[in-house]
Protein backbone atom coordinates (compact mmCIF):
# COMPACT_ATOMS: atom_id res chain seq x y z
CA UNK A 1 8.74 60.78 0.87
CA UNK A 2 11.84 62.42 -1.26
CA UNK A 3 14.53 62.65 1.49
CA UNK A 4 15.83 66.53 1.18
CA UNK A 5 17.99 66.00 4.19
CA UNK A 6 20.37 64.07 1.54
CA UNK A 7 20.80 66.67 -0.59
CA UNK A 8 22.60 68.90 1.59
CA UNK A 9 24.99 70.95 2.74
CA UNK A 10 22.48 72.98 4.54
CA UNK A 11 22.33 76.63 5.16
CA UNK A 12 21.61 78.43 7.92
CA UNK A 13 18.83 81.01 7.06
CA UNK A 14 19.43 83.72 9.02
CA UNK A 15 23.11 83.67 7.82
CA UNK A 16 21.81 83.25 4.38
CA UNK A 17 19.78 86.10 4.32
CA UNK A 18 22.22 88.70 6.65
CA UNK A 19 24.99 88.10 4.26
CA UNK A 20 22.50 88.24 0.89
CA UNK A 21 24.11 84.84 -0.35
CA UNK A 22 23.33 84.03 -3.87
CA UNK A 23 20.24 81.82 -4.32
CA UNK A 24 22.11 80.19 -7.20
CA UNK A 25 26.17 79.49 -7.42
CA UNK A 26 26.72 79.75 -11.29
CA UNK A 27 26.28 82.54 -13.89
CA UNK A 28 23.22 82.72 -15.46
CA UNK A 29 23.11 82.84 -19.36
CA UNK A 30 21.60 86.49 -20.44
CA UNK A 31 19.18 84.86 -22.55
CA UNK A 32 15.36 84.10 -22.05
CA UNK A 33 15.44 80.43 -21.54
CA UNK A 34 17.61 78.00 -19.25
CA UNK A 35 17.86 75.17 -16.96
CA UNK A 36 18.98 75.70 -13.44
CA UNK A 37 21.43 72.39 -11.82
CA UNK A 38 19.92 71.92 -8.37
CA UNK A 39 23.28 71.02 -7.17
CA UNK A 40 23.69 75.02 -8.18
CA UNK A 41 20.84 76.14 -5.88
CA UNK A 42 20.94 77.34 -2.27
CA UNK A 43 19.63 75.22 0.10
CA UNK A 44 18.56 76.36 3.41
CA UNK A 45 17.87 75.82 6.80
CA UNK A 46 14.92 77.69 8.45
CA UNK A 47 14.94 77.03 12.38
CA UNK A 48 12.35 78.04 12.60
CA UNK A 49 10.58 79.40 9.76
CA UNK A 50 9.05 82.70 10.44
CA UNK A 51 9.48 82.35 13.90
CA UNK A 52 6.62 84.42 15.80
CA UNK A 53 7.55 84.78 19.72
CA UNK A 54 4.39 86.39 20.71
CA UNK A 55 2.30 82.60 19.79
CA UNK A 56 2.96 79.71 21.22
CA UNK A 57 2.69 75.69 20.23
CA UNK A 58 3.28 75.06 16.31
CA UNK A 59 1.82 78.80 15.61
CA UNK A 60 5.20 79.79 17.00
CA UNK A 61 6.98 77.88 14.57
CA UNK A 62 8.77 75.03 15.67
CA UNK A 63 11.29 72.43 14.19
CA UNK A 64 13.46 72.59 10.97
CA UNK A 65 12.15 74.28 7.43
CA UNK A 66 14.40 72.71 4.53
CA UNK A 67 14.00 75.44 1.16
CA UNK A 68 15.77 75.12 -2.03
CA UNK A 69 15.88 78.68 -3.67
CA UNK A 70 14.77 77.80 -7.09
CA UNK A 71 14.25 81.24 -8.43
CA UNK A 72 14.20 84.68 -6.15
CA UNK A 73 13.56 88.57 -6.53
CA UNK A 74 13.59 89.13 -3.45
CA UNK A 75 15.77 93.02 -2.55
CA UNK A 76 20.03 92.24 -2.62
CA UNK A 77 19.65 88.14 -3.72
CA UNK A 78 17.28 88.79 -6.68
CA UNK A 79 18.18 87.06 -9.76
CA UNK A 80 17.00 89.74 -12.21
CA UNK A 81 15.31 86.31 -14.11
CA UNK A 82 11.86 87.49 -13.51
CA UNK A 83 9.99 89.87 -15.84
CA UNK A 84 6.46 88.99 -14.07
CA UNK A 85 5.37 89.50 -10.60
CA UNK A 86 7.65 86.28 -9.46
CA UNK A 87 8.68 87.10 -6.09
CA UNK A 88 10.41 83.49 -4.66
CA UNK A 89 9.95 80.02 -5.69
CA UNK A 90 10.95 77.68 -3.06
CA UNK A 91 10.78 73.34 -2.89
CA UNK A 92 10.14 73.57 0.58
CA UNK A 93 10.43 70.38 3.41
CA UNK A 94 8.85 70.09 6.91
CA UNK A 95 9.36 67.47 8.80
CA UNK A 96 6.55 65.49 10.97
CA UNK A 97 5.07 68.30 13.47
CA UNK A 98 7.70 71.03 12.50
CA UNK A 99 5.71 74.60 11.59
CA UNK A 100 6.46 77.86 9.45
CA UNK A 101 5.05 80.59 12.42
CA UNK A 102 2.18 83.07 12.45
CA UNK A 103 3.22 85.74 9.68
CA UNK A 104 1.59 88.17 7.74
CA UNK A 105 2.12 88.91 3.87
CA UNK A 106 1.69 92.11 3.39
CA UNK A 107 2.35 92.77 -0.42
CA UNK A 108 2.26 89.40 -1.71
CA UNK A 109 0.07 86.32 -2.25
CA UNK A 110 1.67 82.94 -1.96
CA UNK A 111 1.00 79.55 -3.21
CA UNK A 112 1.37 76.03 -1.52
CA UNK A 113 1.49 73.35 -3.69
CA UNK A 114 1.42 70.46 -1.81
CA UNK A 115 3.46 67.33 -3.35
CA UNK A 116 4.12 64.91 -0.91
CA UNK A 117 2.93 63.94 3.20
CA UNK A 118 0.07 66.29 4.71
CA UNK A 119 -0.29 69.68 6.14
CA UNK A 120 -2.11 71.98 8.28
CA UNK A 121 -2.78 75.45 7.24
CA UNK A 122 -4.48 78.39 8.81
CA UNK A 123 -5.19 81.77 8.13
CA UNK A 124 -7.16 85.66 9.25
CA UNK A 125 -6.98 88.16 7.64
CA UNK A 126 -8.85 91.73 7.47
CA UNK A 127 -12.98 90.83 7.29
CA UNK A 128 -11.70 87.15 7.00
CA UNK A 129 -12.22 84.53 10.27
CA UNK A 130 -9.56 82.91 11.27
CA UNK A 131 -10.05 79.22 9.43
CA UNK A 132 -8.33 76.30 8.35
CA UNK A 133 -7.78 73.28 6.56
CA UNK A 134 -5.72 69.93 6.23
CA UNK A 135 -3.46 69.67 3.00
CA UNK A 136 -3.19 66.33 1.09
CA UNK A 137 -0.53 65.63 -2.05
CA UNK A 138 -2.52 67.41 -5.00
CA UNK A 139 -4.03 69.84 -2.79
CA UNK A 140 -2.97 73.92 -3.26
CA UNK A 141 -3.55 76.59 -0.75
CA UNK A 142 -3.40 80.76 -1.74
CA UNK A 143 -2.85 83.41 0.42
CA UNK A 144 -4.21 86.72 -0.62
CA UNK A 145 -1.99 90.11 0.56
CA UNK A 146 -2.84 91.41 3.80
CA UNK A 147 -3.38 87.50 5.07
CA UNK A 148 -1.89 86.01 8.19
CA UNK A 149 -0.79 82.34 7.90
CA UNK A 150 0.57 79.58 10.12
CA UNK A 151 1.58 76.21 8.60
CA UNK A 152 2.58 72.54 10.41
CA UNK A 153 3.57 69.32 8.91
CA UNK A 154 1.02 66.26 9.53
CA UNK A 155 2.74 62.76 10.73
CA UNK A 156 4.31 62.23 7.05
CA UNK A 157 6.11 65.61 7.23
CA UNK A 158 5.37 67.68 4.36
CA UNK A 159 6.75 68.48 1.23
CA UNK A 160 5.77 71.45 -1.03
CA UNK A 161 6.27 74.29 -3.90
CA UNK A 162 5.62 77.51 -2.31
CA UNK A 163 5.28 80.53 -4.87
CA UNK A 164 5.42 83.93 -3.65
CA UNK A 165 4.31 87.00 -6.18
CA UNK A 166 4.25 90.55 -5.95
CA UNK A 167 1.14 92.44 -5.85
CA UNK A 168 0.17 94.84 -8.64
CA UNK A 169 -0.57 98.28 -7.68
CA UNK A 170 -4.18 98.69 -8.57
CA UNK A 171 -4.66 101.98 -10.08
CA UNK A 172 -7.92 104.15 -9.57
């Protein structure tokens, strides 16, 4: 498995987010097409990933959540990149047995593209059982808005793309 811990220097997330870093330390050109150096991109440290104190065991989240901000749009650290419904896109790491916590998504769906280990996702939501399923490298899980999801890394850890995109407002 690709060892992210290299890459670092590490962020810590909540500091990251409280102080509305940049998700990417060099201008941007103001034209339609570019490559982004990942030595450019924030990388940070989720301990734990949303944590959920009212679960407990892995739904809780537990354990260390390495992201690398590729792209974001998300309130004071959007890019201004996106002209479609691109909300984040992370390259997310969790190592064996670490887990993102019980959280809902509201106005979003997200993507999990898994690309390396294996990984346990599960998921309720409004007229929807709670359910869930074991990842492998190839595999992709969605998440519709109004979903609750928990996530935890199998033996291998897990490594994965994670796309999160704004809803459309349906209109009557």
């Amino acid at each position: 498995m690709h060892d992210m811990t290299a890459a670092g220097p590490w962020r810590d997330g909540t500091l990251f987010h409280q102080q509305a870093e940049p998700v990417y330390h060099a201008p941007l050109p103001a034209h339609q097409a570019f490559v982004k150096q990942a030595a450019q991109m924030a990388q940070v440290r989720y301990h734990p990933a949303h944590p959920h104190p009212g679960s407990s065991g892995p739904e809780a989240g537990r354990g260390d959540n390495l992201c690398r901000w590729l792209a974001c749009e998300q309130g004071s650290q959007a890019e201004g990149i996106s002209q479609g419904g691109l909300d984040a896109l992370l390259d997310s790491y969790l190592p064996a047995g670490a887990s993102v916590g019980w959280h809902l998504h509201r106005d979003t769906e997200e993507y999990y593209y898994l690309l390396q280990g294996q990984l346990w996702v599960e998921w309720q939501g409004e007229g929807v059982a709670r359910q869930g399923a074991w990842m492998a490298a190839g595999d992709c899980h969605r998440l519709g808005p109004g979903m609750w999801h928990w996530a935890q890394a199998g033996t291998e850890g897990a490594r994965f793309i994670a796309v999160v995109l704004r809803c459309r407002e349906v209109s009557a």
